[in-house]
Every structure is written in C-alpha cells, then in structure tokens.
C-alpha atoms as a PDB file:
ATOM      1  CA  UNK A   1       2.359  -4.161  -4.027  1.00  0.00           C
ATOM      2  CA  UNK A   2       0.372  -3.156  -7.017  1.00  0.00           C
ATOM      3  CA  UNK A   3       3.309  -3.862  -9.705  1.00  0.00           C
ATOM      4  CA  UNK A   4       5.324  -6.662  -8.363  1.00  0.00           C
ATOM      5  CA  UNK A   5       2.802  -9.768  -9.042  1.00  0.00           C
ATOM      6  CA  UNK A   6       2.753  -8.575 -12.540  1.00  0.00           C
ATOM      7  CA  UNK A   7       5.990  -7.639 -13.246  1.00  0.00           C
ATOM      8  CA  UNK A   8       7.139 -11.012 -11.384  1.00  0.00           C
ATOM      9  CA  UNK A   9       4.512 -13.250 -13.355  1.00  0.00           C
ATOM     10  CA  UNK A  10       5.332 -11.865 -16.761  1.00  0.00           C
ATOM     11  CA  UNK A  11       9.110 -11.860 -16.161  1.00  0.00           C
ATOM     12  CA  UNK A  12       9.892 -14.930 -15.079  1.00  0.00           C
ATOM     13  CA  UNK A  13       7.107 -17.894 -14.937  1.00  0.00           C
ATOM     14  CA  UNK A  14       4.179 -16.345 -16.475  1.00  0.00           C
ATOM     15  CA  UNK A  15       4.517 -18.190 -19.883  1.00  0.00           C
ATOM     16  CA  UNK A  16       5.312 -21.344 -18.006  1.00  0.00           C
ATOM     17  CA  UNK A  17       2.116 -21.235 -15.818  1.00  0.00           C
ATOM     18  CA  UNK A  18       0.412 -20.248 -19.629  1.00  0.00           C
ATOM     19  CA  UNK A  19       1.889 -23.578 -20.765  1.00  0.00           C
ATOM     20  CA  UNK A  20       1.258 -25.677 -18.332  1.00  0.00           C
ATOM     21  CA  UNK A  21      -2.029 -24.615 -16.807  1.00  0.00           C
ATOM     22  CA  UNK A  22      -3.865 -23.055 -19.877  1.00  0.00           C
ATOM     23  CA  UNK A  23      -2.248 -25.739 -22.310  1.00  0.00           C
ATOM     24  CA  UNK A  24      -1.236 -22.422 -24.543  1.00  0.00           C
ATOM     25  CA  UNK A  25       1.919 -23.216 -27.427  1.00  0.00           C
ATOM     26  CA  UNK A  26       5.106 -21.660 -26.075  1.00  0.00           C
ATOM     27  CA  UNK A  27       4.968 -18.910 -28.478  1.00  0.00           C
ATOM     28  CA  UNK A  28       1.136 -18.279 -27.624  1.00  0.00           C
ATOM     29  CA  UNK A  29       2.143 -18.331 -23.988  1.00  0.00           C
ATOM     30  CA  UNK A  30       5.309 -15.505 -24.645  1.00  0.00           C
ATOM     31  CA  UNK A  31       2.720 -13.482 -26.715  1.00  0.00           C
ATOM     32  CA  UNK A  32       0.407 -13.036 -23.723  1.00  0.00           C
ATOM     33  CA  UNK A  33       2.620 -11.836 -21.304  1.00  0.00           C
ATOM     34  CA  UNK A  34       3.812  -9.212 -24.050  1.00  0.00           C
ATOM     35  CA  UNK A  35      -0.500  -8.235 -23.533  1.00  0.00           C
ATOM     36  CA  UNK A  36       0.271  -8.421 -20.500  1.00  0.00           C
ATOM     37  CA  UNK A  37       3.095  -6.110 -20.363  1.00  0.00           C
ATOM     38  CA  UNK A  38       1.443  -4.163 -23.061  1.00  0.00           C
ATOM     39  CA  UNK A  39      -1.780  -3.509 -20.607  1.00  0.00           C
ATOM     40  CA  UNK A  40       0.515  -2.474 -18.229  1.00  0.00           C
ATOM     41  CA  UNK A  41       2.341  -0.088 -20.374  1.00  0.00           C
ATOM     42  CA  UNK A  42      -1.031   1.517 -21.677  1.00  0.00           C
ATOM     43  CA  UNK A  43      -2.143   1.649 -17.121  1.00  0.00           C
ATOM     44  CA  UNK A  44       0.824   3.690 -16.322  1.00  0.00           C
ATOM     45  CA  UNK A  45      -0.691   6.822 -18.166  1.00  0.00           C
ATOM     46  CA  UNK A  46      -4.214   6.113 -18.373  1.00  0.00           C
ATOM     47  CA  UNK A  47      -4.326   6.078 -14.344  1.00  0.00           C
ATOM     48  CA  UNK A  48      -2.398   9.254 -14.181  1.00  0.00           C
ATOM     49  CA  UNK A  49      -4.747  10.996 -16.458  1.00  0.00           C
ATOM     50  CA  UNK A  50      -8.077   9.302 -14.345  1.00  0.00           C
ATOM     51  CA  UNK A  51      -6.646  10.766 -11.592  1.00  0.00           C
ATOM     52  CA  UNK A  52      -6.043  13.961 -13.006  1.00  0.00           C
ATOM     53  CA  UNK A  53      -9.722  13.886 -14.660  1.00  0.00           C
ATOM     54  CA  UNK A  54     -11.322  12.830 -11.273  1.00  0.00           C
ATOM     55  CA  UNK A  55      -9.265  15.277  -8.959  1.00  0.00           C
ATOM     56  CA  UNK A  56      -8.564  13.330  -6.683  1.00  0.00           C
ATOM     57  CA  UNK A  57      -5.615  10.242  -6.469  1.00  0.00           C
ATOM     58  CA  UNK A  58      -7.248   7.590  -4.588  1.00  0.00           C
ATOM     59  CA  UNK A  59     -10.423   6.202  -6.852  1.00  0.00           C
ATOM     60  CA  UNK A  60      -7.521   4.645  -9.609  1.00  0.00           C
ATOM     61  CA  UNK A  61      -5.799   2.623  -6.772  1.00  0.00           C
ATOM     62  CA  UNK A  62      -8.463   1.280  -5.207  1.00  0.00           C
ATOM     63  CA  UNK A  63      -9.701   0.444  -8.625  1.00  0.00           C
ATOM     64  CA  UNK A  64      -6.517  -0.822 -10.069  1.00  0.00           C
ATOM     65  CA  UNK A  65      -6.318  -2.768  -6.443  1.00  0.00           C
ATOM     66  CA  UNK A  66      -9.491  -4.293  -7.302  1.00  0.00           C
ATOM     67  CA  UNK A  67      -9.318  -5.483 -11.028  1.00  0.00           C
ATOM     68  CA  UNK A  68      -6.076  -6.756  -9.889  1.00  0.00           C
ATOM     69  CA  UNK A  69      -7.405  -9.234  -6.853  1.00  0.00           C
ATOM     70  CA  UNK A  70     -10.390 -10.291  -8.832  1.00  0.00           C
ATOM     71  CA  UNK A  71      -7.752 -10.996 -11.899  1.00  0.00           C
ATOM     72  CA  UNK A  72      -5.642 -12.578 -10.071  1.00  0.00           C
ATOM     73  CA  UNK A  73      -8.620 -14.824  -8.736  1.00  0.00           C
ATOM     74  CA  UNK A  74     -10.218 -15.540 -11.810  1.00  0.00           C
ATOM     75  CA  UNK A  75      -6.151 -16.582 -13.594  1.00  0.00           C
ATOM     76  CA  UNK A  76      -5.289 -18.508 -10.754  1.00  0.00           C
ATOM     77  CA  UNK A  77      -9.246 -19.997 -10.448  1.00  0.00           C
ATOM     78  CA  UNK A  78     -10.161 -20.558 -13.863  1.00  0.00           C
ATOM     79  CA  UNK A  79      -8.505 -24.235 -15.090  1.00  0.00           C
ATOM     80  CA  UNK A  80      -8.538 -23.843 -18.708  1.00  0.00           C
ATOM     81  CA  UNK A  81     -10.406 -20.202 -19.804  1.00  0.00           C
ATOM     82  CA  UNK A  82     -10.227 -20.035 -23.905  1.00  0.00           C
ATOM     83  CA  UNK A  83      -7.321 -17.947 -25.351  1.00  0.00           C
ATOM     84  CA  UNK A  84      -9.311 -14.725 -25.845  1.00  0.00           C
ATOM     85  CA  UNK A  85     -10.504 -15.168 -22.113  1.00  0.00           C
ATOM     86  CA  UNK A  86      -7.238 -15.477 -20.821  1.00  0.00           C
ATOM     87  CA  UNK A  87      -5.695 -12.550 -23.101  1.00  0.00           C
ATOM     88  CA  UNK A  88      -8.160 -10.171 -21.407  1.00  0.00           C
ATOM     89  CA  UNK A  89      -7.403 -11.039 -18.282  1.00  0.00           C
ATOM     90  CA  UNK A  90      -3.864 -10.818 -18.464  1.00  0.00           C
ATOM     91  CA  UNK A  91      -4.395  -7.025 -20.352  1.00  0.00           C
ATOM     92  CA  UNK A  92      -6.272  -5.933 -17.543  1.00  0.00           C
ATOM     93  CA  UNK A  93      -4.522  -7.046 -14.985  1.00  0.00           C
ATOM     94  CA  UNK A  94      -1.346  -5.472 -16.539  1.00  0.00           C
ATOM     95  CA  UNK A  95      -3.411  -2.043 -16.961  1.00  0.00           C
ATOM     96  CA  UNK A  96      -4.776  -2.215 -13.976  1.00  0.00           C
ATOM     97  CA  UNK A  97      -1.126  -2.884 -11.614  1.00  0.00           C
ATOM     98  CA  UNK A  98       0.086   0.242 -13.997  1.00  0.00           C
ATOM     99  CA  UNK A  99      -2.513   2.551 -11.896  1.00  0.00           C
ATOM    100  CA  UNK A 100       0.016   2.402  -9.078  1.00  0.00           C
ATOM    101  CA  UNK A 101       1.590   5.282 -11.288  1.00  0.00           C
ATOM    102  CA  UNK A 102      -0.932   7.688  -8.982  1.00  0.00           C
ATOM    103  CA  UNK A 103       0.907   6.590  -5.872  1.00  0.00           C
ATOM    104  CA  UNK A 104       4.127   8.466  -7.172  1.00  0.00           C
ATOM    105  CA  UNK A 105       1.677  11.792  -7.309  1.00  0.00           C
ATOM    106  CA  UNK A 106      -0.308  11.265  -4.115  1.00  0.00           C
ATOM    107  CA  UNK A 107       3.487  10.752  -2.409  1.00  0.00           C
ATOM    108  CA  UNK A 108       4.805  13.988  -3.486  1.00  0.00           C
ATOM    109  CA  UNK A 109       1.425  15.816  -2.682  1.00  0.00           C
ATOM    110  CA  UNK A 110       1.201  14.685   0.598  1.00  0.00           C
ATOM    111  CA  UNK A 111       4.774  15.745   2.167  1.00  0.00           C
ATOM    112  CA  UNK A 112       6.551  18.781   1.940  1.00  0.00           C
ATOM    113  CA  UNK A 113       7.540  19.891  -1.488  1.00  0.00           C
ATOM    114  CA  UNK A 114      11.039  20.212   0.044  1.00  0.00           C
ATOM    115  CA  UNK A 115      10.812  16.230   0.441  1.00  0.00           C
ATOM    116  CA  UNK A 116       9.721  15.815  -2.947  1.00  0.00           C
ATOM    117  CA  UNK A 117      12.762  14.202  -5.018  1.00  0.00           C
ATOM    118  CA  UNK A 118      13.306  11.917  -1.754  1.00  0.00           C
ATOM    119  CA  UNK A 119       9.741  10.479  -1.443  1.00  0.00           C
ATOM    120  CA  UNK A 120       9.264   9.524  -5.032  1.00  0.00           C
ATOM    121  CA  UNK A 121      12.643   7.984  -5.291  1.00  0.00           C
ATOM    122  CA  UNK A 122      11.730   6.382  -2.142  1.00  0.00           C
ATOM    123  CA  UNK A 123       8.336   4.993  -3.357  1.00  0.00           C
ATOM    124  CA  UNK A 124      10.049   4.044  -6.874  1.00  0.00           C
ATOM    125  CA  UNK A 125      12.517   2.049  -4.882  1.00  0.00           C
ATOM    126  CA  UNK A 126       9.745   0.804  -2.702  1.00  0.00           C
ATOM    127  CA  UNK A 127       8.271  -0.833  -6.067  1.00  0.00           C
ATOM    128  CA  UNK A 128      11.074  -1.913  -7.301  1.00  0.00           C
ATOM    129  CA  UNK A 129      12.091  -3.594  -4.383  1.00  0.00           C
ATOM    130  CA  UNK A 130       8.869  -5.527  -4.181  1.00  0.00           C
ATOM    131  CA  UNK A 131       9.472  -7.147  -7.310  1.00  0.00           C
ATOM    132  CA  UNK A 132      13.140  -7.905  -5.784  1.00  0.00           C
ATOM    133  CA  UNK A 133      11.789  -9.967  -2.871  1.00  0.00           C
ATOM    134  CA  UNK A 134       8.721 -11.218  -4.798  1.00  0.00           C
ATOM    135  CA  UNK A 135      10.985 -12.777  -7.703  1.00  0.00           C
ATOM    136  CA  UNK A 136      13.070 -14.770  -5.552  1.00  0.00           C
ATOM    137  CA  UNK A 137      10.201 -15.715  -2.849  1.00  0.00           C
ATOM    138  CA  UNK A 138       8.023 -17.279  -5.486  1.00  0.00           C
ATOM    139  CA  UNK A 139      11.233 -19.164  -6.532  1.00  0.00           C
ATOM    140  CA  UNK A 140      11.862 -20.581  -2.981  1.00  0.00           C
ATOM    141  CA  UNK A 141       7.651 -21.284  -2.626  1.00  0.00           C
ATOM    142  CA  UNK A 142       8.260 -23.128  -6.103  1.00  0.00           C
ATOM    143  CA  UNK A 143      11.088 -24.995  -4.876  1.00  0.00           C
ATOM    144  CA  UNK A 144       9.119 -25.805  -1.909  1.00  0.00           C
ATOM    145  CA  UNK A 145       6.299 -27.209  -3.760  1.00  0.00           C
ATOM    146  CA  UNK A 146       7.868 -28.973  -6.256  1.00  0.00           C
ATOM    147  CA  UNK A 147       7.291 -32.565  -6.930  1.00  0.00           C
ATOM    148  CA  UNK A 148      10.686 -33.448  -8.681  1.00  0.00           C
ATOM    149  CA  UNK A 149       9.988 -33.481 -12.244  1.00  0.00           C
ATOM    150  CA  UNK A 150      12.897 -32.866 -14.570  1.00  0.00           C
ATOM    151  CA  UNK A 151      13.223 -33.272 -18.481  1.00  0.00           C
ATOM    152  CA  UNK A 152      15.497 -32.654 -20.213  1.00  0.00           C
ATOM    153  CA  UNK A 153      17.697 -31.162 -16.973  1.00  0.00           C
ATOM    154  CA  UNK A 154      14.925 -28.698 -16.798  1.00  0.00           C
ATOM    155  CA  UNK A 155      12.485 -28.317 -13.839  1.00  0.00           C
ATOM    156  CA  UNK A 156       8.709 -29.292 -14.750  1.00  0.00           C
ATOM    157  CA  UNK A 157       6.375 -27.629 -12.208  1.00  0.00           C
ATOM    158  CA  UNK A 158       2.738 -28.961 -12.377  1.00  0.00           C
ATOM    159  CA  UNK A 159      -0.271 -26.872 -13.072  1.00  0.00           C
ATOM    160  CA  UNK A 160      -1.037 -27.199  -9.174  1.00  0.00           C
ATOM    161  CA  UNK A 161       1.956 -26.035  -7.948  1.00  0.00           C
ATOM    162  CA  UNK A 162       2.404 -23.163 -10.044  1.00  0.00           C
ATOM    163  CA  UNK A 163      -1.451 -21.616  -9.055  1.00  0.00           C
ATOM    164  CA  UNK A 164      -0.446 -22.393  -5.026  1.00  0.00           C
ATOM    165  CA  UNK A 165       2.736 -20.294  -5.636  1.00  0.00           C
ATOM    166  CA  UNK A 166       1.072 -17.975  -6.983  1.00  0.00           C
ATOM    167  CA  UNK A 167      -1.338 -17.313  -4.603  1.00  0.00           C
ATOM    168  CA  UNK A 168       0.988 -14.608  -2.955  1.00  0.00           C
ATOM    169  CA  UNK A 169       0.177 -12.336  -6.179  1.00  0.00           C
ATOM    170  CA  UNK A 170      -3.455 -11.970  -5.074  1.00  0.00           C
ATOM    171  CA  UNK A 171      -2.350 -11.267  -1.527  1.00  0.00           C
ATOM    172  CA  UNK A 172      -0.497  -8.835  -2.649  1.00  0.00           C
ATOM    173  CA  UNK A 173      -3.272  -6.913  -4.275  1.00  0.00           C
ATOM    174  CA  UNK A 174      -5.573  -7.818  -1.274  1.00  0.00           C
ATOM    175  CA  UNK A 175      -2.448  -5.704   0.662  1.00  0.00           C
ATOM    176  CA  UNK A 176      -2.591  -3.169  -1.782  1.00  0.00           C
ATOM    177  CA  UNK A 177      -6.409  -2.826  -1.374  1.00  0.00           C
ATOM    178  CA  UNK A 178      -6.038  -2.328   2.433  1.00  0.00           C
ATOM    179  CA  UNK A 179      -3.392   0.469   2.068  1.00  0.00           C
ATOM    180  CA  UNK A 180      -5.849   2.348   0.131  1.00  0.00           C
ATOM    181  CA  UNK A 181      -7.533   2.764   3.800  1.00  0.00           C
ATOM    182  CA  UNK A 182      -5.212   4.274   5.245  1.00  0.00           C
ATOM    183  CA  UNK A 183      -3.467   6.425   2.439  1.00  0.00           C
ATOM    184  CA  UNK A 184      -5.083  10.250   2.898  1.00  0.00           C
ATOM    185  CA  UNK A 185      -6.439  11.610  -0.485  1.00  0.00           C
ATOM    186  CA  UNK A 186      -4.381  14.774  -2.054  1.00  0.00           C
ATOM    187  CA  UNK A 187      -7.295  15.843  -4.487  1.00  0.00           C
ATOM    188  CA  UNK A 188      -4.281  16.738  -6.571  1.00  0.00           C
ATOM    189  CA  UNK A 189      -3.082  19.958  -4.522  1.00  0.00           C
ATOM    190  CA  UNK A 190      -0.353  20.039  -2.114  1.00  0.00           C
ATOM    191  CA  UNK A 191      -1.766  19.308   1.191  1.00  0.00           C
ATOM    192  CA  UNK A 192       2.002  19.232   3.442  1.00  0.00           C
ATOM    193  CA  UNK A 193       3.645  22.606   3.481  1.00  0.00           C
END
C-alpha cells in the first residue's frame, strides 16, 4: 500500500491534478511526476541500504509510511504551494513509497528460506496488484464525482474533485502505517527455519 498511490498518481492523473489544482503548464505538470518517479527510483535503493545500515527492516517503512501520509496531506491540503514547494513534495513522496523495497527483505527473512522465491513473488504481486485495483477505483471515485464537464470530448475534472478522489492515496499510507504494527522485525537475519 506503500507504492500504489504513487505509482497510480504519477501514471495516470497526476499531471492533471498538477494542472488543474496547482495551475502548473502541461509540460511543468509532466516534468513533476518524472521527480516524482525519479524520487521514487532513487527510494528503492536508498531504503534497502538504511535498512541494511540500521540492521534492522522496520525503521524505513514506518518512515517511508510516514513521509508518505504527511505528503499526501500536505499535496492534497495545500491549494496552490509554489513550484519548488510542490516539486519537493512530489520527490519525497516518490522516495519515500520506494522504501517499501525493505518489505521484499523482511518477507523472505521471516519464512522459511525454502519459501523464499514464493513469498517475494507473492509480495511483488501483492504490490503490483494494488496499483491494479487502485488505478481503476480512483477512475470509478472520479466518475462518481464528476460534475459533467467536457471540452473538447475530453473529461474536465475540477480541482475539488480530483483532491476528494484522491483522498484514498493517504488512506492508503495511513494502512501502510498500521501494518508496520503488526509486521515482526527480521534485524536482517533469518528468523523462520
């Protein structure tokens, strides 16, 4: 639940949201979900070696569950930030959903080695399929929301509906924070014979 929001947001209606509720350009608005993307790219290692430099799994997901709900917040909270403001947010919210990277070596250290191809295909399907249900759901809460704006044949959503929508993306961190209760810490050893 770490990934999807941001893979979902920068994917499909992140630079419209941009657009319409931060007033970017279009091309502004497709550069900052590359940051995005790009702050993601740069959390997928950088949590793996934190948790390798901390011993112990747990500290970058609860952090990386953290940055994300209060990033989320602030996007979704904020009504116009300036473009540096925004850019930051979006970078760390991208690096901090990569952190979910530890969850593939927490998985593997917590079951039986013998399990170990198994549970991190299972948690890589896990994330993947979040972003396959999220996608589509914040379609259908768009839909649902929508006030019936068309130009040009194309769908206008308004600034309002587009930050309601979107409120699932914090929940989804806010689920990913409560996991981190009840996910048992590895200190990077294997712990399951």
């Amino acid at each position: 639940m770490l990934s999807a929001p941001i893979l979902t947001f920068t994917t499909l209606w992140g630079a419209t949201f941009a657009r319409e509720s931060y007033g970017m350009t279009p091309e502004t608005a497709v550069f900052s979900m590359s940051v995005a993307l790009a702050g993601f790219g740069l959390g997928l290692p950088s949590g793996g070696w934190a948790s390798d430099r901390l011993g112990r799994r747990k500290p970058p997901l609860w952090a990386g569950a953290v940055l994300c709900l209060a990033t989320w917040l602030i996007i979704l909270y904020w009504p116009q930030p300036p473009l540096a403001a925004a850019l930051i947010l979006f970078f760390v919210n991208g690096l901090a959903s990569g952190w979910v990277v530890t969850v593939f070596a927490l998985a593997r250290e917590v079951n039986p080695p013998r399990f170990g191809g198994s549970v991190v295909g299972f948690i890589n399907m896990v994330g993947i399929g979040g972003v396959a249900v999220l996608q589509p759901l914040t379609g259908l809460v768009l839909d649902r929301l929508w006030d019936g704006t068309v130009i040009d044949g194309v769908r206008i959503y308004s600034d309002r509906t587009l930050r309601e929508a979107f409120l699932m993306f914090p929940a989804c961190s806010a689920l990913a924070l409560a996991c981190c209760f009840f996910t048992r810490e590895s200190h990077n050893r294997q712990v399951s014979a």
